[in-house]
Protein backbone atom coordinates (compact mmCIF):
# COMPACT_ATOMS: atom_id res chain seq x y z
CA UNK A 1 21.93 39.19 60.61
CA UNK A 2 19.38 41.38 62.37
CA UNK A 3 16.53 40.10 64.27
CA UNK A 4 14.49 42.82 62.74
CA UNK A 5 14.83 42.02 59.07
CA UNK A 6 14.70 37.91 59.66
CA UNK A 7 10.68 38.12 59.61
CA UNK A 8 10.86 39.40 56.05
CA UNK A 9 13.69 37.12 54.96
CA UNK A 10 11.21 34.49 56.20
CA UNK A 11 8.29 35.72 54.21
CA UNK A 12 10.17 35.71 51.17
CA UNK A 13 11.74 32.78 51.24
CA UNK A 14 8.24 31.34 51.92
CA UNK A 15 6.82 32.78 48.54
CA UNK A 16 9.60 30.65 46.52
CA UNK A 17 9.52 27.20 48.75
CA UNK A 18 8.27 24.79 46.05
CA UNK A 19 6.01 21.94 47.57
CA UNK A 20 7.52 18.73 47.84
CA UNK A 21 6.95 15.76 45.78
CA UNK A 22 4.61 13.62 47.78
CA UNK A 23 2.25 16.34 47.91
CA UNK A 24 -0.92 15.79 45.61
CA UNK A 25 -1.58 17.85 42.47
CA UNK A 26 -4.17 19.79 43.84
CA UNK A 27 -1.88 21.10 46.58
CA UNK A 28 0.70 21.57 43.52
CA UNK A 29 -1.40 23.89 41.59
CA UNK A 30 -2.39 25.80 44.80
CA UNK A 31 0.95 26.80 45.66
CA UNK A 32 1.66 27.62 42.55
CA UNK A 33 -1.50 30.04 41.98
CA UNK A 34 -0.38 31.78 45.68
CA UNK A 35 3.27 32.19 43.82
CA UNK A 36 3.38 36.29 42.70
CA UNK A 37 6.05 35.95 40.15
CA UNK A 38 4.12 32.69 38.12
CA UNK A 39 2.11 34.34 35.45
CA UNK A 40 -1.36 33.23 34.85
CA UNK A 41 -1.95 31.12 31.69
CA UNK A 42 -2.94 32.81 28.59
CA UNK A 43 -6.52 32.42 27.03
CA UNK A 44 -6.67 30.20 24.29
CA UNK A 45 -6.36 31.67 20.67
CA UNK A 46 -9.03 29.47 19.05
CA UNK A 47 -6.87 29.36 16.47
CA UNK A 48 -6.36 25.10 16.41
CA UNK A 49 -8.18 22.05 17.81
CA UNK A 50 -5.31 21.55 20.44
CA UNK A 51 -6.49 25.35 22.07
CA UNK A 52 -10.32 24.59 21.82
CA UNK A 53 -9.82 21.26 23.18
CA UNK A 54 -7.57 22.72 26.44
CA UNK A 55 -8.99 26.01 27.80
CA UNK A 56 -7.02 26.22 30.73
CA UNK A 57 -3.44 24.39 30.96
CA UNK A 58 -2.63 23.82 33.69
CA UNK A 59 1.41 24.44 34.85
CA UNK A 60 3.80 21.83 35.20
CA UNK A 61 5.98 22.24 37.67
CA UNK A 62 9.38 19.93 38.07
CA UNK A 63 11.97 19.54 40.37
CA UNK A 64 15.16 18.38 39.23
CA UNK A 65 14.38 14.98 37.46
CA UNK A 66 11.35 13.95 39.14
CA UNK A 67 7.97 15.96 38.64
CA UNK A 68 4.32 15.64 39.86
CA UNK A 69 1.58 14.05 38.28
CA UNK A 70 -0.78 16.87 36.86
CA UNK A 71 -4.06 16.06 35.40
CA UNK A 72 -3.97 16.37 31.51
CA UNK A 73 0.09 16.50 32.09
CA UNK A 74 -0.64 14.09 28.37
CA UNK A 75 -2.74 16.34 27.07
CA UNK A 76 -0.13 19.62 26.89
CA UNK A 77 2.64 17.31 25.54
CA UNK A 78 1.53 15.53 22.52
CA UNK A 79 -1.95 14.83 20.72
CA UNK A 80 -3.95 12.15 22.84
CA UNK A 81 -5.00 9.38 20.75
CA UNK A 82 -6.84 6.75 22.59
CA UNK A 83 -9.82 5.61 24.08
CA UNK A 84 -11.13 3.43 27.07
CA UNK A 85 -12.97 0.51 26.31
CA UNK A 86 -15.83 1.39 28.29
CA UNK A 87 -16.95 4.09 25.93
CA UNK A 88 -15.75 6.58 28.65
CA UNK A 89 -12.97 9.48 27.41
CA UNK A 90 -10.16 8.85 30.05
CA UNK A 91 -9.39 12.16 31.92
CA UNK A 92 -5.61 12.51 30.15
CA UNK A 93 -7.23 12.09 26.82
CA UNK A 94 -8.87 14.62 24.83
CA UNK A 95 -11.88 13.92 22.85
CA UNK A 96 -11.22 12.50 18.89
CA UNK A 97 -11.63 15.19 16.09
CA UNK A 98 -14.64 14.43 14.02
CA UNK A 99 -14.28 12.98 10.70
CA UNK A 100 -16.22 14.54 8.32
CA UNK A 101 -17.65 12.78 4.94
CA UNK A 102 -15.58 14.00 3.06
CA UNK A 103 -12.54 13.60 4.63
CA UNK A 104 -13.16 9.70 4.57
CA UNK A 105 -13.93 9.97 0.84
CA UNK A 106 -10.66 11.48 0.09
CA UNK A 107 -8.36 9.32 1.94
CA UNK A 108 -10.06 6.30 3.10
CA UNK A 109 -7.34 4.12 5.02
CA UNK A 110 -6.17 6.97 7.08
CA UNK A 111 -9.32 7.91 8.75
CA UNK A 112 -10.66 4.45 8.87
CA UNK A 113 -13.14 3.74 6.54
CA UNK A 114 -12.93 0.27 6.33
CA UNK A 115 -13.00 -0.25 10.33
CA UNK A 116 -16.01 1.96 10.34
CA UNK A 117 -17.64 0.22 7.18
CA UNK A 118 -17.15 -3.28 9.27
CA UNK A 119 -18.30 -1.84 12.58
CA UNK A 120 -21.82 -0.61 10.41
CA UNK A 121 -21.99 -4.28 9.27
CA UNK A 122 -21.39 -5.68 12.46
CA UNK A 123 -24.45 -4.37 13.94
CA UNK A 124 -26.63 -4.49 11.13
CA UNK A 125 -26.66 -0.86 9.66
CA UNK A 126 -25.74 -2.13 6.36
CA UNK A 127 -27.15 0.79 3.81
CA UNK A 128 -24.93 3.20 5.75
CA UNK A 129 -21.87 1.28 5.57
CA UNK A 130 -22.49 0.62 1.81
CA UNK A 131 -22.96 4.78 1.61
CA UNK A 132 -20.02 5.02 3.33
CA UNK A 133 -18.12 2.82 0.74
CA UNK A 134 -19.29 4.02 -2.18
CA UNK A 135 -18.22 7.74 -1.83
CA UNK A 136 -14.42 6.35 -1.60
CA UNK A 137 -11.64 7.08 -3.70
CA UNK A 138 -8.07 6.47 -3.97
CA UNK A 139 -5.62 4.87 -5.56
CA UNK A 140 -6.16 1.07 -7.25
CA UNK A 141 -4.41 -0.63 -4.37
CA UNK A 142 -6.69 1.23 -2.23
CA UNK A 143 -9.67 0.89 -3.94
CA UNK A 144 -9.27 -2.76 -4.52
CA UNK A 145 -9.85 -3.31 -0.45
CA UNK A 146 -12.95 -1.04 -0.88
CA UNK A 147 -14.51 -2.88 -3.52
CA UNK A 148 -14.10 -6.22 -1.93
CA UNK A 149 -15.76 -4.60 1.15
CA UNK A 150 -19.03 -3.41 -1.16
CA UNK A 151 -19.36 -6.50 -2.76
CA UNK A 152 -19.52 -8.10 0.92
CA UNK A 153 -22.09 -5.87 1.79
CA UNK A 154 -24.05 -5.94 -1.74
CA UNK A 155 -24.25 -9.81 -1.51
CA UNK A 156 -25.53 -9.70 2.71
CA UNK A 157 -28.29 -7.19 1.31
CA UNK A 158 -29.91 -9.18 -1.18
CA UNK A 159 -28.57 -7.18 -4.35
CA UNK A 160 -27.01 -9.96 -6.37
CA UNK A 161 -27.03 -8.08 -9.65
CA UNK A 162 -25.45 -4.75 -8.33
CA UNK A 163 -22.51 -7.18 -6.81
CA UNK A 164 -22.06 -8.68 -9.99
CA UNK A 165 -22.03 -5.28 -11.51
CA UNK A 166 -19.39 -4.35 -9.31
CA UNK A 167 -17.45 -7.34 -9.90
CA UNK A 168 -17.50 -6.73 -13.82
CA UNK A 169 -16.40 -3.16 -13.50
CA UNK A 170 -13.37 -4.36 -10.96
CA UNK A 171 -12.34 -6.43 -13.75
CA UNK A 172 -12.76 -4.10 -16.53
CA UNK A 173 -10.74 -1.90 -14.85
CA UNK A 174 -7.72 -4.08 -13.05
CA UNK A 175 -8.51 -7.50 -15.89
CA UNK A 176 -7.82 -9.28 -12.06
CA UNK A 177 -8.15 -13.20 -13.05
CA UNK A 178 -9.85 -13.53 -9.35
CA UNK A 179 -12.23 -11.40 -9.68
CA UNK A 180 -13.60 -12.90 -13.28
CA UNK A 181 -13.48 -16.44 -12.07
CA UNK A 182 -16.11 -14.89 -8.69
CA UNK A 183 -18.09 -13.14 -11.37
CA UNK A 184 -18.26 -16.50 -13.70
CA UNK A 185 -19.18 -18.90 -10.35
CA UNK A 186 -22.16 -16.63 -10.09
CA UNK A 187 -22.88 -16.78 -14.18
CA UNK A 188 -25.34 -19.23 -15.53
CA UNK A 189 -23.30 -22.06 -17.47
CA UNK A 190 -24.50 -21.07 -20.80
CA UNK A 191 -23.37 -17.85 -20.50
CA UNK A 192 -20.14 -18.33 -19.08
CA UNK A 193 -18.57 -18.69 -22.95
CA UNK A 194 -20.21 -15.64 -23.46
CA UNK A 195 -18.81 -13.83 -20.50
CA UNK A 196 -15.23 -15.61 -20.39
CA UNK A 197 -14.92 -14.32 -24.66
CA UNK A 198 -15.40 -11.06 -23.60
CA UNK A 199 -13.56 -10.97 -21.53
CA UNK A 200 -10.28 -11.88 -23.63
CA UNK A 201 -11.42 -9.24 -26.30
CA UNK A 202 -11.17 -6.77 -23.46
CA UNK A 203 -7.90 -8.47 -21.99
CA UNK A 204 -6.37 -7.87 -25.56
CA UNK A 205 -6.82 -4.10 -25.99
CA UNK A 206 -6.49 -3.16 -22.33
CA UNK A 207 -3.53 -0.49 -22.16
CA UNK A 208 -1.69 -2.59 -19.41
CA UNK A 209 -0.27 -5.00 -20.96
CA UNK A 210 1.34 -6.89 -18.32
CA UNK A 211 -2.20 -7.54 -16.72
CA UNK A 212 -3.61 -8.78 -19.83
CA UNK A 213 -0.30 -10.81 -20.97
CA UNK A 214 -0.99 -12.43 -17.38
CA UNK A 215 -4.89 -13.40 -17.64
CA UNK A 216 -4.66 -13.97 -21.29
CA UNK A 217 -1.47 -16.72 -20.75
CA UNK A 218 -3.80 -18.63 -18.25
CA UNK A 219 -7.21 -17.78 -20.29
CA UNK A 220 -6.18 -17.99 -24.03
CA UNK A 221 -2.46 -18.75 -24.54
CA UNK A 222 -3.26 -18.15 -28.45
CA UNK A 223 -4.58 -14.67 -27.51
CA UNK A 224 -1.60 -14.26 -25.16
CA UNK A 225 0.67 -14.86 -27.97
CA UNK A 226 -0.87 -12.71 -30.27
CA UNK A 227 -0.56 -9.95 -28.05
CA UNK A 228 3.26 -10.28 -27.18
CA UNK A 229 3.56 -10.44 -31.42
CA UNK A 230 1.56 -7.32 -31.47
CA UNK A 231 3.24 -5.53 -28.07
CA UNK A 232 6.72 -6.44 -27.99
CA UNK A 233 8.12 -3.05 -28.34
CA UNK A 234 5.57 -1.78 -25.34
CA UNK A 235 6.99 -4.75 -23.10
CA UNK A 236 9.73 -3.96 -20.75
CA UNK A 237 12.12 -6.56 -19.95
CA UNK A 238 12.49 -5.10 -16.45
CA UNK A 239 9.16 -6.17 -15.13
CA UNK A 240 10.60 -9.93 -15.06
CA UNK A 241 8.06 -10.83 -12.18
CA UNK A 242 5.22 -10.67 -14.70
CA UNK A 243 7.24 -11.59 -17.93
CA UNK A 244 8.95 -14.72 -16.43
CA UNK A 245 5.52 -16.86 -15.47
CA UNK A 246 3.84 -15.71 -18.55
CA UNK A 247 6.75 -17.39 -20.40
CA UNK A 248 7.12 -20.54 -18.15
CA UNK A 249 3.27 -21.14 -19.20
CA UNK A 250 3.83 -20.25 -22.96
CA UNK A 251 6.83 -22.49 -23.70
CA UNK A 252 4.92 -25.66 -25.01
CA UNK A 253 2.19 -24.08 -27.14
CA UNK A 254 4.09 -21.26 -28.01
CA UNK A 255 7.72 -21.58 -28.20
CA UNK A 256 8.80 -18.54 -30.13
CA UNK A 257 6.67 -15.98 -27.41
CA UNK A 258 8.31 -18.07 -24.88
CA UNK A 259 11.98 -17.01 -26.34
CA UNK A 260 10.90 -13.30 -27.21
CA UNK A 261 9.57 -12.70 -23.57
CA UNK A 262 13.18 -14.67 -21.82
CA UNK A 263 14.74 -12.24 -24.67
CA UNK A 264 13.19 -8.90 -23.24
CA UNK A 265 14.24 -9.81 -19.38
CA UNK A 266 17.81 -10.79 -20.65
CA UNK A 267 18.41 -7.78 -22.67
CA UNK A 268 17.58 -5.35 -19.94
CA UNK A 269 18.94 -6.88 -17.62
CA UNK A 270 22.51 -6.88 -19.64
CA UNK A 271 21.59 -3.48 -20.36
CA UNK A 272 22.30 -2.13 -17.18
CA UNK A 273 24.85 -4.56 -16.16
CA UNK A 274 23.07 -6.13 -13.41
CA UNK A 275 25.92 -8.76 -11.92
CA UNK A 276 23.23 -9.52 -9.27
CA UNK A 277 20.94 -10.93 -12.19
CA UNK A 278 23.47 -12.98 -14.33
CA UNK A 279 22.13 -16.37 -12.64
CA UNK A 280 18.76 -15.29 -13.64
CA UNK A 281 20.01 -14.02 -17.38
CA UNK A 282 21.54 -16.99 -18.13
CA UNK A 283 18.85 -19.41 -17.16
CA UNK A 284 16.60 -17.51 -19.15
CA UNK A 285 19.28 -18.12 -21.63
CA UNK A 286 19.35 -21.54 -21.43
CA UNK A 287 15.78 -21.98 -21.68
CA UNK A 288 14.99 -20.08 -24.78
CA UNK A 289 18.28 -21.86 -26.46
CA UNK A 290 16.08 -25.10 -25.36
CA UNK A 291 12.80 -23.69 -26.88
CA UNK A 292 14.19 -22.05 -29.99
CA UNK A 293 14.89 -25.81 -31.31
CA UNK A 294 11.06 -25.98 -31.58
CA UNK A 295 10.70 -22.84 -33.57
CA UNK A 296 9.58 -23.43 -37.11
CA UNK A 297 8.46 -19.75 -37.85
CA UNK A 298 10.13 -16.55 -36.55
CA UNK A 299 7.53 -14.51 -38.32
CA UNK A 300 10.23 -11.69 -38.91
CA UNK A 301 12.02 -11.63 -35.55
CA UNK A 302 15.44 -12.29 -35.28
CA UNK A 303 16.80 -15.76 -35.37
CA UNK A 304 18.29 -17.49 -32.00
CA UNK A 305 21.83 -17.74 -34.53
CA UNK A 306 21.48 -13.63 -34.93
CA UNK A 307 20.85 -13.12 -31.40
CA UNK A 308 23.72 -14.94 -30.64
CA UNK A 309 25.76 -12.57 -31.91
CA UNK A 310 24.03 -9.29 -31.09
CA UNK A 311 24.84 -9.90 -27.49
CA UNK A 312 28.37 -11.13 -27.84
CA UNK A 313 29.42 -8.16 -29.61
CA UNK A 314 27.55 -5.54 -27.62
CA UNK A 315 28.11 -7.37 -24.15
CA UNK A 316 31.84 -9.02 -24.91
CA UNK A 317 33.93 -6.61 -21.88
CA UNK A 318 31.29 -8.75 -19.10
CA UNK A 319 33.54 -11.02 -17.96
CA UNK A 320 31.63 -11.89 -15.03
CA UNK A 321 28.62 -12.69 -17.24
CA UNK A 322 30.40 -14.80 -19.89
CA UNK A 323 32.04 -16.66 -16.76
CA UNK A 324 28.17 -17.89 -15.81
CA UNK A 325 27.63 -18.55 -19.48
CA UNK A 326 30.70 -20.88 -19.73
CA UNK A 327 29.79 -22.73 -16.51
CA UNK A 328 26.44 -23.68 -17.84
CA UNK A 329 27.97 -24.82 -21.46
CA UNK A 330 27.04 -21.67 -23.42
CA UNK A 331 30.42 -21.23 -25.72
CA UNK A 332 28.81 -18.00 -27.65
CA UNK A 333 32.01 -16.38 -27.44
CA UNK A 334 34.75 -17.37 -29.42
C-alpha cells in the first residue's frame, strides 16, 4: 500500500468506526450526528399522538446482539403505559392521552371509570364522581357495576330517596332479587306488601322470563307457576342453569310445573343428542317420574304415560341414553 494514500484510508475508516459499547448515550448520539452517510430524522407528520408526543427520535444504533441504552429507546418501540408513583412522568414514558367525557361515557371499563369514580370518592369530591357515573352507558353487565357505584355515592351524600329511586329502576329493569330485598330493608314495614306485590305483577309480564321464573319461584311460587302455564312455549330447555333451581324449589307446591320445567331441559337436551348430558337427562327423569305421582290435574298437558312414549319412539336409536335409563330402573323401552 502507499504511504501517500494511508492518511485517507485512515480518515475514512474513521467516519464508519462505531463507538463501543461502554461508551454513554450521549457519546452514542454524537458519533452518530458526526457520521455523513446517517440521515437526519424526519419531522414529525402530526398526523397521530405517537408523532406529537416524540418530536425528535432519536437513532438506535446496535451492534450485533448487544445495543446501547438510548433515552426514550421505550418510547420508539411500543406505546408507554405507566406511571411513577411519585406523580413524576418517568423519562422512557410518554405522557397518558387525555380521556375525554365522552369517551368514558361510551365505554366505561376501558378507560376507567369506575377507578376514577372511586378515586373522586376517596378524597371527598363526591358530586363529580356521581357526574361522572351518571353519563355511563353500556351493556347490563356493565351497567350493573355502575349502578352499584351511584347508589354508594347517593347514600354517602345524603340523598336517600334518589338511591332508592335508583334501586327501583335497577330492578325494573334486571327484576334482580338482591336488589329488591336492599330496596325493601330501606321500605317502611307497612309498605313493604305494597312494594313486594308490585313487584310480582311486574315480575309476571317482564319479557325475560327466566329472570322472572327465578324471583317469582322464591317470591310467589303460585305466581311462578302461573307463569310457566302461561310461557311454556317461550321457555327453552337449554337454559337448564335457570330452569333446574326454579324446579328443585317448585316440586312440593307445584308438582306438575316441577315436571313441565325437568320436561323442557330433557327434551332439548335429547334433541341434540348431548351424550355429555344423559346423567343430567335422566335424573331429571327420575325426578319428574317421582313428582308426576302427585299430579292430580294436567290442565291439558300431556300425561307422564304419553310422554313416555313420545320419547321412546322419537329417541329409540340412543343406545347410550337408554343404557343410563336402564341403570337407574327406567324400563320405558320395551
Amino acid at each position: 500500500m502507499d504511504e501517500a494514500t494511508r492518511p485517507a484510508i485512515r480518515a475514512v475508516a474513521l467516519q464508519w468506526q462505531v463507538p463501543p459499547l461502554a461508551a454513554g448515550a450521549q457519546h452514542v448520539e454524537q458519533a452518530v450526528q458526526h457520521a455523513p452517510h446517517v440521515r437526519r430524522a424526519r419531522a414529525p407528520s402530526g398526523l397521530g399522538r405517537r408523532n406529537q408526543r416524540l418530536q425528535q427520535p432519536p437513532l438506535v444504533i446496535r451492534q450485533r446482539l448487544a445495543s446501547p441504552i438510548v433515552p426514550n429507546q421505550r418510547a420508539i418501540l411500543r406505546r408507554p403505559h405507566a406511571r411513577l408513583y411519585d406523580g413524576q412522568t418517568a423519562w422512557n414514558v410518554a405522557p397518558p392521552v387525555p380521556v375525554t367525557p365522552s369517551d368514558l361515557a361510551h365505554n366505561p371499563f376501558q378507560n376507567g371509570l369506575l377507578a376514577i369514580a372511586e378515586r373522586l370518592v376517596g378524597v371527598g369530591r363526591l358530586q363529580e364522581a356521581l357526574q361522572r357515573l351518571e353519563r355511563a352507558t353500556g351493556g347490563e353487565h356493565q351497567l350493573s357495576s355502575v349502578d352499584d357505584a351511584r347508589i354508594e355515592v347517593l347514600d354517602r351524600l345524603g340523598r336517600v330517596d334518589d338511591a332508592q329511586s335508583v334501586r327501583w329502576g335497577v330492578f325494573l329493569r334486571t327484576l334482580s332479587g338482591t336488589m329488591l330485598d336492599a330496596y325493601l330493608e330501606r321500605t317502611s314495614a307497612e309498605a313493604r306488601p305494597g312494594v313486594t306485590e308490585k313487584a310480582i305483577v311486574t315480575a309476571s309480564g317482564h319479557r325475560d322470563v327466566y329472570a322472572a321464573l327465578s324471583l317469582l319461584s322464591n317470591v310467589d311460587p303460585d305466581a311462578a307457576a302461573r307463569l310457566v302455564c302461561r310461557r311454556l312455549q317461550d321457555i327453552s330447555g337449554d337454559l337448564d342453569f335457570a330452569l333446574r333451581p326454579a324446579a328443585e324449589r317448585l316440586a312440593e307446591g307445584h308438582p306438575l310445573v316441577a315436571v313441565l320445567l325437568r320436561r323442557r331441559m330433557v327434551d332439548a337436551a335429547l334433541a341434540r343428542a348431548r351424550t355429555q348430558s344423559y346423567g343430567r337427562v335422566v335424573q331429571d327423569l327420575v325426578k319428574a317420574e317421582e313428582a308426576a305421582v302427585q299430579v292430580g290435574d294436567w290442565q291439558g298437558f300431556p300425561t307422564q304415560d304419553a310422554y313416555r312414549e313420545v320419547i321412546t319412539r322419537q329417541h329409540r336409536a340412543k343406545t347410550a341414553f337408554w343404557a343410563r335409563m336402564n341403570a337407574v330402573g327406567l324400563l320405558w323401552r320395551a
